[in-house]
Protein backbone atom coordinates (compact mmCIF):
# COMPACT_ATOMS: atom_id res chain seq x y z
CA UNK A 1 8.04 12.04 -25.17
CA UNK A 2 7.84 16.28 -25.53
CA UNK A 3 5.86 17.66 -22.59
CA UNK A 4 3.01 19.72 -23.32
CA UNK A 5 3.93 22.79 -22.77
CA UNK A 6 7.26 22.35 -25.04
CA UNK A 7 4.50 22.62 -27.85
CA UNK A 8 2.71 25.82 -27.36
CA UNK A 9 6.05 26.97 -25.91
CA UNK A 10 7.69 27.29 -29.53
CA UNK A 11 5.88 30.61 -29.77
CA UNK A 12 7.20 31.60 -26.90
CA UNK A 13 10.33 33.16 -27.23
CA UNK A 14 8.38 35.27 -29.83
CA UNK A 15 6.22 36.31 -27.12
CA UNK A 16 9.18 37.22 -24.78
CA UNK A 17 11.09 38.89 -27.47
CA UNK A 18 8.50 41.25 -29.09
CA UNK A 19 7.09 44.44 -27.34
CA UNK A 20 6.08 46.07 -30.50
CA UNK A 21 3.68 48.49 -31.60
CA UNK A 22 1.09 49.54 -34.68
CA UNK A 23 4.18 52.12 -35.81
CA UNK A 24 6.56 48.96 -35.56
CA UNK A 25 5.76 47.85 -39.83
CA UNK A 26 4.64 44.44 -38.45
CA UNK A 27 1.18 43.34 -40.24
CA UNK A 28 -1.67 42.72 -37.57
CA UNK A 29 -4.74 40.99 -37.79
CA UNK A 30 -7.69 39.91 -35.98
CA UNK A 31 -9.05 36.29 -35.47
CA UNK A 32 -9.19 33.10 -33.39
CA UNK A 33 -5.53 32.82 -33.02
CA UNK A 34 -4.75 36.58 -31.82
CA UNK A 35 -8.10 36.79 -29.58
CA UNK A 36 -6.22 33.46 -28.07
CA UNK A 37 -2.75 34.91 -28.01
CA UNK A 38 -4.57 37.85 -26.09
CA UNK A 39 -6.31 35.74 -23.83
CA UNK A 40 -3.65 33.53 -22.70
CA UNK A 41 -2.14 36.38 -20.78
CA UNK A 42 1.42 36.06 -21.57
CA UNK A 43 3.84 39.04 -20.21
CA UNK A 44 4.88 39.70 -23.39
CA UNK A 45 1.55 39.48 -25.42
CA UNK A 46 -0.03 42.28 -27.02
CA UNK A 47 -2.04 43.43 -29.75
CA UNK A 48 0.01 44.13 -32.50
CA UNK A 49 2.05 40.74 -31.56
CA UNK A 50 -1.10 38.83 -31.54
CA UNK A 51 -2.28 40.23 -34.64
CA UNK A 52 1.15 39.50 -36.28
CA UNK A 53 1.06 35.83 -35.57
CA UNK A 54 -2.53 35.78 -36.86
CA UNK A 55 -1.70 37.25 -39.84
CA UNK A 56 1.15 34.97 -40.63
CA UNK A 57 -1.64 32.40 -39.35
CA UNK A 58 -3.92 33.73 -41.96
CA UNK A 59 -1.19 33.13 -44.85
CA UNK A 60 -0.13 30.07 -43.98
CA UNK A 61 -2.98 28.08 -42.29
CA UNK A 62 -5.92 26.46 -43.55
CA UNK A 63 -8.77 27.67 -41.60
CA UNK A 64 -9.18 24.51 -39.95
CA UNK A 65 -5.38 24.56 -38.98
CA UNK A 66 -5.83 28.16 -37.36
CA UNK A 67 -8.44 26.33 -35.17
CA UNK A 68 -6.18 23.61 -33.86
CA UNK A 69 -3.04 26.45 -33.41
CA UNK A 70 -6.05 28.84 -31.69
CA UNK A 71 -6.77 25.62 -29.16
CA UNK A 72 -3.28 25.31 -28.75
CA UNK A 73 -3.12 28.98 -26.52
CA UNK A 74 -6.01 27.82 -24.35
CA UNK A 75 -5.02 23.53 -23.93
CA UNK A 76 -1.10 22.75 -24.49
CA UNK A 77 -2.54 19.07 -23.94
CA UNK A 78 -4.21 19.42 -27.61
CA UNK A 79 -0.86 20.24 -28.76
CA UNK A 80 0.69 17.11 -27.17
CA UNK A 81 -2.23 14.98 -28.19
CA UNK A 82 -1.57 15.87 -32.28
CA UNK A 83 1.77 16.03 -32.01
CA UNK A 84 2.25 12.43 -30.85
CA UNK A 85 -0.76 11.03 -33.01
CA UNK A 86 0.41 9.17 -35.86
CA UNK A 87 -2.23 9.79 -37.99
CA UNK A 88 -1.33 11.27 -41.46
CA UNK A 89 -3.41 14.04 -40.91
CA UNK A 90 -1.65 14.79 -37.71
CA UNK A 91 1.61 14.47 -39.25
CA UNK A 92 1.06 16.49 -42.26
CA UNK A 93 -0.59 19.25 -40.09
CA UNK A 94 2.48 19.40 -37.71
CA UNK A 95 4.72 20.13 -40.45
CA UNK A 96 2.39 22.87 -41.36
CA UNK A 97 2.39 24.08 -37.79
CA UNK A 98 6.34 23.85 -37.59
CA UNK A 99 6.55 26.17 -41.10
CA UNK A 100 4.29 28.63 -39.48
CA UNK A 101 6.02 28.71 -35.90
CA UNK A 102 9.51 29.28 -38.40
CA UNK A 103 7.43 32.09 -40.42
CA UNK A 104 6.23 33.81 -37.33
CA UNK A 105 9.35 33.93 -35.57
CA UNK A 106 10.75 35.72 -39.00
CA UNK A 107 8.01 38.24 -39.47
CA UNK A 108 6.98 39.07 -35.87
CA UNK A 109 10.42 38.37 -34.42
């Protein structure tokens, strides 16, 4: 079993990585996801980050995806609680999730 954290931690090293700026060419966006990014208060967080991931959020997310990914920031046990369900939904969506986590890392990265 994956602890909780392991989950939400994916986007991590994005987080850690990134400093970035407006000037930096990275898209930006506002939404659920980046106001959650933003309000998680990770070291490495900022606006233009947070707006990158939404916008890769935004092009690769079904609006009720961004939702769950947005609860994600706030509750890692969410995270654990889909990714173990063996629902079909649950399944499908976490192979949704794991394309955007690779997207992100490639356009925000």
């Amino acid at each position: 079993m994956r602890r909780p954290l392991l989950i939400v931690a994916a986007l991590a090293p994005l987080l850690a990585s990134c400093g970035g700026g407006g000037s930096s060419g990275r898209p930006s966006a506002s939404g659920d996801i980046s106001q959650a990014c933003m309000a998680a208060n990770r070291a490495a967080a900022s606006p233009a980050l947070c707006g990158c991931v939404q916008q890769v959020a935004n092009q690769t997310l079904s609006a009720r995806d961004r939702g769950h990914v947005a609860d994600f920031f706030g509750d890692p046990e969410e995270a654990h609680a889909m990714r173990i369900d063996d629902s079909d939904y649950a399944d499908a969506f976490w192979e949704r999730y794991q394309n955007f986590v690779r997207t992100t890392e490639t356009v925000c990265g």
